[in-house]
C-alpha atoms as a PDB file:
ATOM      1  CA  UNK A   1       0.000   0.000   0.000  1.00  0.00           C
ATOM      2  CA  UNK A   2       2.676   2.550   1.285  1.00  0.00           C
ATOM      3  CA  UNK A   3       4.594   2.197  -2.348  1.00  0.00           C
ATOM      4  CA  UNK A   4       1.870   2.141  -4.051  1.00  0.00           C
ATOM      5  CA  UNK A   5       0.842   5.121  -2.720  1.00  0.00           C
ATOM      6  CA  UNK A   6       4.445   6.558  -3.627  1.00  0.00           C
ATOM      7  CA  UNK A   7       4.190   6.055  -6.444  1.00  0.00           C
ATOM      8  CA  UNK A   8       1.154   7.530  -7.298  1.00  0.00           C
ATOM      9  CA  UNK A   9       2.175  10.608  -5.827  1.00  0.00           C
ATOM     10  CA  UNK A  10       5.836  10.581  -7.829  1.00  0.00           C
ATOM     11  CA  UNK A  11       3.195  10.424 -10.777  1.00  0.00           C
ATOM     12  CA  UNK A  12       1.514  13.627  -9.794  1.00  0.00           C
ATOM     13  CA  UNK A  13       4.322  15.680  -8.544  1.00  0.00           C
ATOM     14  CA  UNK A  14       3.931  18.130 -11.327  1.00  0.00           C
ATOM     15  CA  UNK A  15       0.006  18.368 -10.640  1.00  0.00           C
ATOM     16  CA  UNK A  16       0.911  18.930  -6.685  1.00  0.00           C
ATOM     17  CA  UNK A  17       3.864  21.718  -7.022  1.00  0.00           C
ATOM     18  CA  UNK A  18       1.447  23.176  -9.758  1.00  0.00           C
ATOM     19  CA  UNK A  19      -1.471  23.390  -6.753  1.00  0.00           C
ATOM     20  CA  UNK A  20       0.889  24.477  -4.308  1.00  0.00           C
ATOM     21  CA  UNK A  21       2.018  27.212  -6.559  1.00  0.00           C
ATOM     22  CA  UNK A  22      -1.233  28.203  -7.140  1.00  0.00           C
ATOM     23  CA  UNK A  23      -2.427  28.667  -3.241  1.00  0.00           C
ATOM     24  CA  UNK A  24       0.859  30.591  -2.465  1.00  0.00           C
ATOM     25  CA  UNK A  25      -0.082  33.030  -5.638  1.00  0.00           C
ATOM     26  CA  UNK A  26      -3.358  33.986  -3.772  1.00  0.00           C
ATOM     27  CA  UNK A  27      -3.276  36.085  -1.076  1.00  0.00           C
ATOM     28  CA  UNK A  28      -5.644  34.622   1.753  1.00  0.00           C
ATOM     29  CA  UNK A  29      -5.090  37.256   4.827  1.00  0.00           C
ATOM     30  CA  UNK A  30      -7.280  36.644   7.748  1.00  0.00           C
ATOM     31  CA  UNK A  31     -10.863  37.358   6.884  1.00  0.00           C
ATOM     32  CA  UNK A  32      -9.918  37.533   3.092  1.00  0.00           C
ATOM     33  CA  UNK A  33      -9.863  34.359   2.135  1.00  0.00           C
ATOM     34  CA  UNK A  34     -13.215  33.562   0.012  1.00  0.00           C
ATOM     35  CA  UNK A  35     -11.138  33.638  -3.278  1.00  0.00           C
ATOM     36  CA  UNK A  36      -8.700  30.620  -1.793  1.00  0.00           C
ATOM     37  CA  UNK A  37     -11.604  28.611  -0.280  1.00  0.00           C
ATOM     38  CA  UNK A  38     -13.620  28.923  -4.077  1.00  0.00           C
ATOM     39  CA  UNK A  39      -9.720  27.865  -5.329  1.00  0.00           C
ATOM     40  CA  UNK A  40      -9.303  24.483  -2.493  1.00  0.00           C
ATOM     41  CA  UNK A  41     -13.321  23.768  -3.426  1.00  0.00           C
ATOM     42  CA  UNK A  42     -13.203  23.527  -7.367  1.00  0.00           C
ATOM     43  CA  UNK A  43     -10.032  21.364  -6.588  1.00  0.00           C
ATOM     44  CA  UNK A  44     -11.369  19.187  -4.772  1.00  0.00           C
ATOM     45  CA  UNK A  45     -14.486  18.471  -7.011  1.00  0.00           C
ATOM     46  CA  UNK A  46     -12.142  17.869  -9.740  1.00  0.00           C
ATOM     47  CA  UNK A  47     -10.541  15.071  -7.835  1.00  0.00           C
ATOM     48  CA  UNK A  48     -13.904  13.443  -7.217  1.00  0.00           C
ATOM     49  CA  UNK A  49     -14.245  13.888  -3.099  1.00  0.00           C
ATOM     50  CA  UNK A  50     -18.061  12.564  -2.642  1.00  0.00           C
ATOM     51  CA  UNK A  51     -18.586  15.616  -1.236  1.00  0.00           C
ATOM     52  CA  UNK A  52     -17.096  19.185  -0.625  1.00  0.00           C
ATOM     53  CA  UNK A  53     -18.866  22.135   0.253  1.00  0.00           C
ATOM     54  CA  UNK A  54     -17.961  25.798   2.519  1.00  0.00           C
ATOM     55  CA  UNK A  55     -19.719  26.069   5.177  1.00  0.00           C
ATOM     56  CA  UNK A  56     -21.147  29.032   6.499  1.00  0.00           C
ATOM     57  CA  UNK A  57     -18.331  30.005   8.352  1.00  0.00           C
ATOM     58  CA  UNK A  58     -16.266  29.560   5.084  1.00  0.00           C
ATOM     59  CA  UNK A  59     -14.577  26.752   5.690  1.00  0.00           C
ATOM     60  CA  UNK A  60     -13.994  24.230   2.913  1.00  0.00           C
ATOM     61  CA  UNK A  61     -15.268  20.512   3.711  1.00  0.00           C
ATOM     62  CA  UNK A  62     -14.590  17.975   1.924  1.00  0.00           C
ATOM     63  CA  UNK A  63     -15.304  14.033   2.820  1.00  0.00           C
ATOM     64  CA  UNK A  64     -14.711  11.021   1.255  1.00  0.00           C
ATOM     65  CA  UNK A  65     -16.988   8.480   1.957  1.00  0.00           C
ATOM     66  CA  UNK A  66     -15.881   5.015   3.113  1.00  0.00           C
ATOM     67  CA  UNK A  67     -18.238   1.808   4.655  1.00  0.00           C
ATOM     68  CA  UNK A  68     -17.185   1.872   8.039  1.00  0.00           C
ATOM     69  CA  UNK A  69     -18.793   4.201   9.996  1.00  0.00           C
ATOM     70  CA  UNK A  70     -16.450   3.925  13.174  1.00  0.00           C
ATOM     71  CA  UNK A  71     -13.193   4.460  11.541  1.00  0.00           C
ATOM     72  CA  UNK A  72     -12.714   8.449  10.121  1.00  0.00           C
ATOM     73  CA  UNK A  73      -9.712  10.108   9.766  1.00  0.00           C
ATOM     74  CA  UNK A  74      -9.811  14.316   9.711  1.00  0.00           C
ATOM     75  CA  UNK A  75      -7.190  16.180   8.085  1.00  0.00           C
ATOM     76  CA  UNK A  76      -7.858  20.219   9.588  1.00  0.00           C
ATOM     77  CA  UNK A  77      -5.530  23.263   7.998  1.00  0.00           C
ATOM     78  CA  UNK A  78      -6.227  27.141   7.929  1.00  0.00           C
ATOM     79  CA  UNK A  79      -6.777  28.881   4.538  1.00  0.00           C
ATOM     80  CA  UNK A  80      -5.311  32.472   5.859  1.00  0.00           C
ATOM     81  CA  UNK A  81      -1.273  33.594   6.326  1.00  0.00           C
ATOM     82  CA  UNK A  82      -0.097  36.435   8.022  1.00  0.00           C
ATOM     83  CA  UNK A  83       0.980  39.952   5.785  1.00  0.00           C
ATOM     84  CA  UNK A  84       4.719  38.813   4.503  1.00  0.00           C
ATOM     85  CA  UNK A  85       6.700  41.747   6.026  1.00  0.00           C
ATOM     86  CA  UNK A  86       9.757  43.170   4.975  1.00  0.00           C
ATOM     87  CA  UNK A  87       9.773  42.156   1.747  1.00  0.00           C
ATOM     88  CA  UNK A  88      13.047  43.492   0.920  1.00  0.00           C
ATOM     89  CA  UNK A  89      14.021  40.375   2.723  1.00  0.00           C
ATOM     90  CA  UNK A  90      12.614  38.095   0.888  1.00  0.00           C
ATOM     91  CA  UNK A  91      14.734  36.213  -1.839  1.00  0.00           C
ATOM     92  CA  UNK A  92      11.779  35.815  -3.831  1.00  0.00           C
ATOM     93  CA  UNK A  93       8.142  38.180  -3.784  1.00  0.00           C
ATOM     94  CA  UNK A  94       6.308  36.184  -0.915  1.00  0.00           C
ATOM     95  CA  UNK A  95       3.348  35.438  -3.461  1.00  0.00           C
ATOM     96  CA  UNK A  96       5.836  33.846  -6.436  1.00  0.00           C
ATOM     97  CA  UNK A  97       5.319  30.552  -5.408  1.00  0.00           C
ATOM     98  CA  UNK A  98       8.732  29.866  -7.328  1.00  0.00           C
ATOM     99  CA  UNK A  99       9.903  26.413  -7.406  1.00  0.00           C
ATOM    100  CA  UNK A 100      13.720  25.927  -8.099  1.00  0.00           C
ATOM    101  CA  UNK A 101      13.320  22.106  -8.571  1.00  0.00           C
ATOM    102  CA  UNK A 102      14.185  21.572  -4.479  1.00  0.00           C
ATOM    103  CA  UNK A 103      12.022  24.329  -2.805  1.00  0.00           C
ATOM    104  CA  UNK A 104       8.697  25.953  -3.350  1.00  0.00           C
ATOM    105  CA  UNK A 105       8.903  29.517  -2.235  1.00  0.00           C
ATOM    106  CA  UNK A 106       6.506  32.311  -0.683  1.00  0.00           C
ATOM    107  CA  UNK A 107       4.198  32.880   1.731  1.00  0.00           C
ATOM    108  CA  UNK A 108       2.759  29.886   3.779  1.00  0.00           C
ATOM    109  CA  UNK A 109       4.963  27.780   1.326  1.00  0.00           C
ATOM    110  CA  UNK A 110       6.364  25.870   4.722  1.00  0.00           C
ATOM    111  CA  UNK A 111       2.635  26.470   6.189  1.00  0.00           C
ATOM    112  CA  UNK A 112      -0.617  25.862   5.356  1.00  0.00           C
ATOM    113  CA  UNK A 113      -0.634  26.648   1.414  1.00  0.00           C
ATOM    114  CA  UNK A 114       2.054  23.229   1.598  1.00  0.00           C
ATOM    115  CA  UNK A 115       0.104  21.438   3.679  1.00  0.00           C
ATOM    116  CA  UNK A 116      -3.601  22.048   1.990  1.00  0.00           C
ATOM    117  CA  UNK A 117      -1.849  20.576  -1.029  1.00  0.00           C
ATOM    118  CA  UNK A 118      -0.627  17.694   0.433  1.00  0.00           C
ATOM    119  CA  UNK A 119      -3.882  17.040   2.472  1.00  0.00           C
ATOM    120  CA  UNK A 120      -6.093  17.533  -0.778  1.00  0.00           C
ATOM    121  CA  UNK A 121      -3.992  15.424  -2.927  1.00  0.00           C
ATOM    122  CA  UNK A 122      -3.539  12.790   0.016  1.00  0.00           C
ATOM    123  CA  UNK A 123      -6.973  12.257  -0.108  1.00  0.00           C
ATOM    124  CA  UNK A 124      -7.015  12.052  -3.789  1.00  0.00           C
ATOM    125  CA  UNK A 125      -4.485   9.182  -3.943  1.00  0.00           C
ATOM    126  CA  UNK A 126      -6.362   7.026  -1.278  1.00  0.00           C
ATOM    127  CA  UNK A 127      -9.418   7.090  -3.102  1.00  0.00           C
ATOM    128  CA  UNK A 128      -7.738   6.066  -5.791  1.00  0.00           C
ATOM    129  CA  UNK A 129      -5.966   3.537  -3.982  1.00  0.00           C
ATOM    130  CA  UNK A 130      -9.719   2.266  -2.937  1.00  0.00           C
ATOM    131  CA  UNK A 131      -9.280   2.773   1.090  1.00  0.00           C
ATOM    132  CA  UNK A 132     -11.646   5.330   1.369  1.00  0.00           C
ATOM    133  CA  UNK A 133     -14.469   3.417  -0.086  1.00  0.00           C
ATOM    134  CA  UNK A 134     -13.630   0.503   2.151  1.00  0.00           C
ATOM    135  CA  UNK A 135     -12.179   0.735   4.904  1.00  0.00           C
ATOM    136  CA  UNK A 136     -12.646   4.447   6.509  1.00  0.00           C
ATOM    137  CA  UNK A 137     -13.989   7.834   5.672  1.00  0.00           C
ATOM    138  CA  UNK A 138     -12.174  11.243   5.445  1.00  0.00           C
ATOM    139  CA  UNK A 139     -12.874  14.739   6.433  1.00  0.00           C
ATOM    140  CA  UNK A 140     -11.105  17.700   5.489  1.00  0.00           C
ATOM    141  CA  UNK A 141     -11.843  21.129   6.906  1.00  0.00           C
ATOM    142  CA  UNK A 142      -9.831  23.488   5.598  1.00  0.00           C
END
């Protein structure tokens, strides 16, 4: 299971620094960040989660629906990052998202822009892999 899941996610490497890129490109300040939750939500319909939705609160949810109802796994992030300061400091703009084939670089890039990524794309790969439909189900509130 564990290399199959590797390798699955060496196969969509591109697709996931692409995403990642993508989140650190859009600002999402504290109580700005409708434009990054419609971003997370359209991407996660795309990979086929059963379900996704924002709540009213505007957090995104998105579940994948397994048979056992006693075994769930929740993956929980933040959409917002603080203003980058002192951007002089910076070796790239904080919103580049530039990738230099090692490291993925901007704001929330070692945060939760990284880590939504991961999370979405986790889920993505253990559908595919057929665990969510069997075995557990999986919430994400992001």
């Amino acid at each position: 299971m564990i290399e199959s899941f590797k390798e699955i996610a060496n196969s969509l490497k591109s697709d996931i620094i692409e995403f990642t890129q993508k989140l650190i490109q859009t600002p999402s300040l504290t109580g700005n960040e409708e434009h990054i939750a419609e971003i997370v939500f359209h991407k996660m319909k795309s990979l086929g989660y059963d379900d996704v939705f924002i709540d009213d609160c505007g957090n995104v949810v998105g579940i994948l629906k397994g048979e056992e109802k006693d075994k769930d796994i929740v993956f929980s992030s933040h959409l917002d990052h603080g203003e980058p300061e002192e951007k002089s400091l910076w070796e790239y703009d904080p919103y580049s998202g530039n990738f230099d084939n090692e490291f993925i670089y901007g704001i929330g890039s070692s945060d939760c822009k990284a880590s939504i990524a991961s999370q979405i794309y986790s889920g993505y790969i253990l559908k595919k892999l057929g665990l969510s439909e069997n075995e557990i189900e999986i919430y994400f509130y992001l």
